[in-house]
C-alpha atoms as a PDB file:
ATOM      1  CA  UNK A   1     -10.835 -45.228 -21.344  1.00  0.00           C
ATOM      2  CA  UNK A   2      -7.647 -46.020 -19.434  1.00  0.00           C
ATOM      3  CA  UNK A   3      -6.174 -43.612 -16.969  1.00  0.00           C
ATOM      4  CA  UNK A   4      -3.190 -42.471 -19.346  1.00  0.00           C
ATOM      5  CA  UNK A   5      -5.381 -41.433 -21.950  1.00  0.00           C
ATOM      6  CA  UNK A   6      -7.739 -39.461 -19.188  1.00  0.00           C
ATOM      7  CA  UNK A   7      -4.649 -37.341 -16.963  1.00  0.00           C
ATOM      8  CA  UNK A   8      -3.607 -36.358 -21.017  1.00  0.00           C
ATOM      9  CA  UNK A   9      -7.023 -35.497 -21.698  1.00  0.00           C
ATOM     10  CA  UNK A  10      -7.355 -33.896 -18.074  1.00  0.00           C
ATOM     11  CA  UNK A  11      -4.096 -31.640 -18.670  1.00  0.00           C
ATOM     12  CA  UNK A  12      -5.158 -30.698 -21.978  1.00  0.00           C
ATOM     13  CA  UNK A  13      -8.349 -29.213 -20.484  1.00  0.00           C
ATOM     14  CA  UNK A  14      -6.783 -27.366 -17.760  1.00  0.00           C
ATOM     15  CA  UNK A  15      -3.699 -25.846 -20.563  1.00  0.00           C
ATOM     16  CA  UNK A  16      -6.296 -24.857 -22.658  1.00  0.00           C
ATOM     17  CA  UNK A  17      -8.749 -23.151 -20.049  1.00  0.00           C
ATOM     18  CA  UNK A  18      -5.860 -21.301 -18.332  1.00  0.00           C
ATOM     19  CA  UNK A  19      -4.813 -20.445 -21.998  1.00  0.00           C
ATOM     20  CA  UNK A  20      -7.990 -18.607 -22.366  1.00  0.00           C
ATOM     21  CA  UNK A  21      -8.044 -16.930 -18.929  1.00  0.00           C
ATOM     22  CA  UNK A  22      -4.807 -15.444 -19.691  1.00  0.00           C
ATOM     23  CA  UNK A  23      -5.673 -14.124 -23.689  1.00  0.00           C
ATOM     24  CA  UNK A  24      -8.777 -12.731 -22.049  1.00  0.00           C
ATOM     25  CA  UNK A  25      -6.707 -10.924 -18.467  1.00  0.00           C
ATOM     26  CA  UNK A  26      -3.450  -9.938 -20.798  1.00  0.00           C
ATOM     27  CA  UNK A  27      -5.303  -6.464 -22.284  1.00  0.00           C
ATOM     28  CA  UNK A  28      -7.183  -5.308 -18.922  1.00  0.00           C
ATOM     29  CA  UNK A  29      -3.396  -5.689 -17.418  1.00  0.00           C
ATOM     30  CA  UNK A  30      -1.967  -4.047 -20.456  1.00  0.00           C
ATOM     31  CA  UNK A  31      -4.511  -1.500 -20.029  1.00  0.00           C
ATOM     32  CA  UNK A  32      -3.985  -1.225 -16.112  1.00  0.00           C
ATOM     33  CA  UNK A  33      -0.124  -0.609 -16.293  1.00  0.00           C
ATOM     34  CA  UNK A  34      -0.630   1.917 -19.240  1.00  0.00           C
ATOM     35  CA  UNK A  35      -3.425   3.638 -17.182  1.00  0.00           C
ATOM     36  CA  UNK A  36      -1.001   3.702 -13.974  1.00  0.00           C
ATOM     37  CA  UNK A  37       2.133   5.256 -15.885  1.00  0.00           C
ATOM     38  CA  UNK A  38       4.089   8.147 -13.615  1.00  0.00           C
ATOM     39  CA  UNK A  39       1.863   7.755 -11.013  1.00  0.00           C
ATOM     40  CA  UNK A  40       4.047   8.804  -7.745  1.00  0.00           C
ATOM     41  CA  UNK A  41       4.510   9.792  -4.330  1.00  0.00           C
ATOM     42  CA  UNK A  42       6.375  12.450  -2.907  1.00  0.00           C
ATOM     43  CA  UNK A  43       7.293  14.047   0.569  1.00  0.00           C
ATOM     44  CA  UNK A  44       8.619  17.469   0.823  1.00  0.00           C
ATOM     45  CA  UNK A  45       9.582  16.656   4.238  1.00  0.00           C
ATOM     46  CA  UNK A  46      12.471  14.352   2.714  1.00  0.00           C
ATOM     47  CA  UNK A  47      13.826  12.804  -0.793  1.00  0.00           C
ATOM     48  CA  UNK A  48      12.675   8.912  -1.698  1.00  0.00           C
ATOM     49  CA  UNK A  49      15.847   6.658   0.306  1.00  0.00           C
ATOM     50  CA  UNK A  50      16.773   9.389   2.437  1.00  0.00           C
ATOM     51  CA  UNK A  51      16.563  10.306   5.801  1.00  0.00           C
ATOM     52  CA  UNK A  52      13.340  10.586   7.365  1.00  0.00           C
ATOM     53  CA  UNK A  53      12.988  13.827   9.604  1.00  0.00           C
ATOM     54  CA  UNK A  54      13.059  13.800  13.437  1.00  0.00           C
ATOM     55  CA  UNK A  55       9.885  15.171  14.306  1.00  0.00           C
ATOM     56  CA  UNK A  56       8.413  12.224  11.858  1.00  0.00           C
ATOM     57  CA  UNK A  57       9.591   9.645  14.234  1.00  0.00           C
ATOM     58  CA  UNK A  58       9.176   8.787  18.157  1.00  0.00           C
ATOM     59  CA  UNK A  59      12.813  10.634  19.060  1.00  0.00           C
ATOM     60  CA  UNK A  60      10.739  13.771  17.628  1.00  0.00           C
ATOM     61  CA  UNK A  61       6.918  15.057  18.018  1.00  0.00           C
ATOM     62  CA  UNK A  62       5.490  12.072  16.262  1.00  0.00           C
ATOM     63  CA  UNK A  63       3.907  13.460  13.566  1.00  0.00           C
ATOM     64  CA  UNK A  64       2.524  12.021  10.356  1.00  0.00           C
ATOM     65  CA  UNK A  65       4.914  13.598   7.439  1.00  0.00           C
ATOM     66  CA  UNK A  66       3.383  15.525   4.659  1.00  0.00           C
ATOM     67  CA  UNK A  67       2.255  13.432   0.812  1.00  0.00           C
ATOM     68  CA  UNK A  68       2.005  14.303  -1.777  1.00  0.00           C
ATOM     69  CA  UNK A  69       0.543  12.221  -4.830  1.00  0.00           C
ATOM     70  CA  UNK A  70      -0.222  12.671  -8.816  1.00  0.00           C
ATOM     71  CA  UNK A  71      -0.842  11.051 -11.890  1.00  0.00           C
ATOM     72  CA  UNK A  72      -3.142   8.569 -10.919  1.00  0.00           C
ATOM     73  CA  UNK A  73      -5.109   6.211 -13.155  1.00  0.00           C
ATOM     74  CA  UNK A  74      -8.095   7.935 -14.360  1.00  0.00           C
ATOM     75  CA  UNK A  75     -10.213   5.499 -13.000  1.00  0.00           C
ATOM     76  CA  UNK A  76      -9.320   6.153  -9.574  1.00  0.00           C
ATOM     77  CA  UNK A  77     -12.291   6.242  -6.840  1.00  0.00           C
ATOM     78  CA  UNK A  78     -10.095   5.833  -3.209  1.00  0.00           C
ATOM     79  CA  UNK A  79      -6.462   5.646  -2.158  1.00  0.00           C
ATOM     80  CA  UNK A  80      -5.035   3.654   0.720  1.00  0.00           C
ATOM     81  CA  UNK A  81      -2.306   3.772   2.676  1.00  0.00           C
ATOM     82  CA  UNK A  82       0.374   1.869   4.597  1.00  0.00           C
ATOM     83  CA  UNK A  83       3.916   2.698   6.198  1.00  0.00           C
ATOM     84  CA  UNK A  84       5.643  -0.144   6.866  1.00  0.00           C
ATOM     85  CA  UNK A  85       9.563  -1.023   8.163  1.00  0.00           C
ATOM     86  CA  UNK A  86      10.755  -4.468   6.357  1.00  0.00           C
ATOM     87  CA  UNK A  87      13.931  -4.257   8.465  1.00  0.00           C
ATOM     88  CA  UNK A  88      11.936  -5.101  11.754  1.00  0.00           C
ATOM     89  CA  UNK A  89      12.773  -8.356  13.331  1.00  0.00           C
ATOM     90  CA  UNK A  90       8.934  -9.442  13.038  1.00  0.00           C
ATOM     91  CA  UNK A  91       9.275  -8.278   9.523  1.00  0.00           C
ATOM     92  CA  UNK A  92       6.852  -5.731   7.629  1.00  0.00           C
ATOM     93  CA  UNK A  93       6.349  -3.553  11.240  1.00  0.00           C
ATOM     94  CA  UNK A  94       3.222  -1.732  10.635  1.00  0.00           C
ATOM     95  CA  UNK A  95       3.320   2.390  11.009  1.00  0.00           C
ATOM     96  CA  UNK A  96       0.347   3.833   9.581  1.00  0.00           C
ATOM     97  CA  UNK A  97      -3.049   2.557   7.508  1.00  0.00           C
ATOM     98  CA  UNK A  98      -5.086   4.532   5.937  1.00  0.00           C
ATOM     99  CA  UNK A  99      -7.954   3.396   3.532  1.00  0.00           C
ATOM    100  CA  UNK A 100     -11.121   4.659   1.389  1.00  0.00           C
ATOM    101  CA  UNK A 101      -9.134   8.259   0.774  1.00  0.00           C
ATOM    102  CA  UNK A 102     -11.072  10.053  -1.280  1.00  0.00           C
ATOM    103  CA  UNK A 103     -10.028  10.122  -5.161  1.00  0.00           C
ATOM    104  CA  UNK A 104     -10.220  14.063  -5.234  1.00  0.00           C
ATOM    105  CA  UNK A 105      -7.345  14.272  -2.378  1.00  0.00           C
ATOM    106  CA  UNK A 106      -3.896  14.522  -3.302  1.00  0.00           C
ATOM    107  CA  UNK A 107      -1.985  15.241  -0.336  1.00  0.00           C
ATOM    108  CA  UNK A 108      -2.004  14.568   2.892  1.00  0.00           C
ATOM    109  CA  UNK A 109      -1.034  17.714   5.483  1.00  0.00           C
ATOM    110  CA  UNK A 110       1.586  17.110   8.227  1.00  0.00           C
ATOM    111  CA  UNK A 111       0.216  16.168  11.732  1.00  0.00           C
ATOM    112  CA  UNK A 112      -3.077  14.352  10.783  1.00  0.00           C
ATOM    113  CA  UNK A 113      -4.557  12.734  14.157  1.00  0.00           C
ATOM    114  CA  UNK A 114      -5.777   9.220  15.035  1.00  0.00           C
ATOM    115  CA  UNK A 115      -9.326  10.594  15.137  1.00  0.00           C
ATOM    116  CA  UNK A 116      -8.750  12.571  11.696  1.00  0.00           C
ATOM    117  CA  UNK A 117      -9.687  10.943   9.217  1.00  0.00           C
ATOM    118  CA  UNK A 118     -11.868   8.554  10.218  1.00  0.00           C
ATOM    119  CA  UNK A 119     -10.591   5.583   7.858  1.00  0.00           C
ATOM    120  CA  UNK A 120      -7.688   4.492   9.683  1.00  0.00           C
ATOM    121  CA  UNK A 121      -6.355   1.249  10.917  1.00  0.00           C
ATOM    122  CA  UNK A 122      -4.547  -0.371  13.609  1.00  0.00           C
ATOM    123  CA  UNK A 123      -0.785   0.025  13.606  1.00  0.00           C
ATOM    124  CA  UNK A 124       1.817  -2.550  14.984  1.00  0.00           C
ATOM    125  CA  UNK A 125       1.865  -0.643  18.287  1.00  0.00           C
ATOM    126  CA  UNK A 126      -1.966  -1.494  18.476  1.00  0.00           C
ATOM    127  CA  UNK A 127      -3.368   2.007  18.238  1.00  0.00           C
ATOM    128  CA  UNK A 128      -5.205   3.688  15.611  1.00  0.00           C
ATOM    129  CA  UNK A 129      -3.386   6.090  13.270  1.00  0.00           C
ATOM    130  CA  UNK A 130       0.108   7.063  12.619  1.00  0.00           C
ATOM    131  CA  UNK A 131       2.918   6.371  15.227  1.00  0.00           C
ATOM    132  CA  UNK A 132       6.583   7.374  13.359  1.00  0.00           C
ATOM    133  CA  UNK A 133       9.731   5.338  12.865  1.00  0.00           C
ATOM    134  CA  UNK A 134      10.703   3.571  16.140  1.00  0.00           C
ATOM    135  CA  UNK A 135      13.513   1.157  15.426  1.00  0.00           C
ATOM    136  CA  UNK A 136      16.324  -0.170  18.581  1.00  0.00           C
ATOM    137  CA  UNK A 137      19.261   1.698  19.085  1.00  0.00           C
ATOM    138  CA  UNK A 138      21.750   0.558  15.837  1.00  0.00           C
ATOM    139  CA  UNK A 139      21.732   0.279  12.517  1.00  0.00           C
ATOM    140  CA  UNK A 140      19.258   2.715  10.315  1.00  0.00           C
ATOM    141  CA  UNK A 141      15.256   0.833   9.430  1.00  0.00           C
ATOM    142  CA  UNK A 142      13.671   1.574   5.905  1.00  0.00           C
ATOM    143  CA  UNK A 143      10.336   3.317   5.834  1.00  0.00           C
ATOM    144  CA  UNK A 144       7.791   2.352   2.714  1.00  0.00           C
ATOM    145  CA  UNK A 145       5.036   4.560   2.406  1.00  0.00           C
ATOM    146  CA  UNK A 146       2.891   2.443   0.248  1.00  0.00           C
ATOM    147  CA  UNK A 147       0.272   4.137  -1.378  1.00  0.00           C
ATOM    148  CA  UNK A 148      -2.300   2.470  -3.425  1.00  0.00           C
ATOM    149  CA  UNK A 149      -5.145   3.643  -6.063  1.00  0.00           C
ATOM    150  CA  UNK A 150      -8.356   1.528  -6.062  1.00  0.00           C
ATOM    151  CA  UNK A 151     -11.219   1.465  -8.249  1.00  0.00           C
ATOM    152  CA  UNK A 152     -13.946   2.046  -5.348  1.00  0.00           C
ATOM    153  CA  UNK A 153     -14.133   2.384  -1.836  1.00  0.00           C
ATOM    154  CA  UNK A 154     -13.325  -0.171   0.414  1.00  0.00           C
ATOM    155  CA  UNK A 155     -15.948   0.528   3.299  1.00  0.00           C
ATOM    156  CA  UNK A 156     -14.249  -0.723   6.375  1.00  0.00           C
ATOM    157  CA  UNK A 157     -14.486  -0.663  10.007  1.00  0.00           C
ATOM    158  CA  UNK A 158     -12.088   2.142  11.675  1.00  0.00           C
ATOM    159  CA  UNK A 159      -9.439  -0.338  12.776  1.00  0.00           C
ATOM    160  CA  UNK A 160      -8.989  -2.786  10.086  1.00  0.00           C
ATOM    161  CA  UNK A 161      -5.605  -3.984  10.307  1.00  0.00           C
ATOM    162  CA  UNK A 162      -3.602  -3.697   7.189  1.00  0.00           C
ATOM    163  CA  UNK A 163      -4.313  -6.889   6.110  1.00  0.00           C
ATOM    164  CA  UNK A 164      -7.686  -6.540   6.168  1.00  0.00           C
ATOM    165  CA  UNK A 165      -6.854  -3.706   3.999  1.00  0.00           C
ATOM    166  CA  UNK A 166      -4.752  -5.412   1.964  1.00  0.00           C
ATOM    167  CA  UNK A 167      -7.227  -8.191   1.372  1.00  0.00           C
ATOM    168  CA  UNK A 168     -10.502  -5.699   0.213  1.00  0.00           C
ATOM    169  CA  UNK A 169      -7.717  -3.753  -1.662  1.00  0.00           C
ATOM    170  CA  UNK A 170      -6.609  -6.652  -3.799  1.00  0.00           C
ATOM    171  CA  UNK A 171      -9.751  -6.971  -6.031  1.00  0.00           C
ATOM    172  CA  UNK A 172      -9.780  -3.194  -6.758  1.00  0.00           C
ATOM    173  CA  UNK A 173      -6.069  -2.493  -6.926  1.00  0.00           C
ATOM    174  CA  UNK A 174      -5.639  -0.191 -10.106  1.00  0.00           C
ATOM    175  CA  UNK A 175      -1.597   0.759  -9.373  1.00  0.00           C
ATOM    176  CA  UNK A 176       0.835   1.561  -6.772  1.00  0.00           C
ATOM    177  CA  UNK A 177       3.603   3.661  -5.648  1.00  0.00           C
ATOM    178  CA  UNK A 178       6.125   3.895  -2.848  1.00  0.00           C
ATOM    179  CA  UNK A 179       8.520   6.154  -0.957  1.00  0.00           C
ATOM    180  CA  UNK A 180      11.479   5.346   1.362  1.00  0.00           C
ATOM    181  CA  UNK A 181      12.770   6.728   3.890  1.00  0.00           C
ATOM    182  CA  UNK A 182      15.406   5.858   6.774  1.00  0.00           C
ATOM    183  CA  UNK A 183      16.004   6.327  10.140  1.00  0.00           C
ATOM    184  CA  UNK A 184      18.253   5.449  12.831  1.00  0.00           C
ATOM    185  CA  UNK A 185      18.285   5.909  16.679  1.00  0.00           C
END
């Protein structure tokens, strides 16, 4: 056989075997976004893009705001977690991670400690739990509250970072949500 004929015969191979990978994925997606429809998170500390209140954030008491979530897929077995500020000059600032919440829960209560619950990771500020919007003196930071529905639990140390999080959540993602807030110093 000469090469030309085997790269046509190689490509052919690999078009038709991705072919079939994606005939086979395209109804458990189909089925995954129809299963995650109106899922959402909600804060009745402040509206999605507005104004995140002081005692959330460093210039206040520090405290982790109240969640609320509903209408997640049915297939739900854990939530996680993570508050992040894209406007930070190291990009994607880490707030708050929290992992393996329980499917049942669908709120989170104002105020929750670094020791409370125990599946909680390492912010950017190195410490575990929730430390509030921080940004320099200037123009306002964005807030996402990224919250995630998983098909199990992801069994990790206290601490993980939130890639670590990320990473174990990827396999078992089943949809996600987000809320924004801002805040300015």
């Amino acid at each position: 056989m000469d090469s030309r004929y085997r790269r046509s015969l190689r490509a052919i191979v690999i078009l038709a075997v991705g072919l079939a990978f994606a005939t086979i994925a395209m109804p458990q997606r189909r089925a995954a976004a129809a299963e995650s429809q109106g899922f959402s998170l909600s804060s009745p500390a402040f509206a999605n893009d507005a104004k995140i209140p002081l005692e959330f954030t460093c210039s206040g008491a520090n405290l982790s705001p109240p969640l609320r979530w509903r209408d997640a897929p049915a297939r739900t077995r854990s939530y996680v977690l993570i508050v992040r500020d894209p406007d930070a000059r190291s990009g994607n600032f880490i707030h708050w991670v929290m992992f393996d919440i329980p499917a049942a829960t669908g709120e989170l209560k104002p105020g929750i400690g670094r020791s409370d619950p125990a599946a909680q990771g390492t912010n950017g500020f190195g410490r575990i739990g929730y430390d509030g919007p921080c940004p320099p003196p200037g123009r306002a930071h964005h807030y996402v509250f990224e919250l995630m529905a998983l098909d199990s639990m992801l069994a990790l140390r206290r601490g993980a970072s939130a890639a670590q999080v990320e990473s174990a959540a990827a396999a078992h993602r089943l949809a996600t949500t987000e809320l924004t807030a801002e805040f300015a110093r």
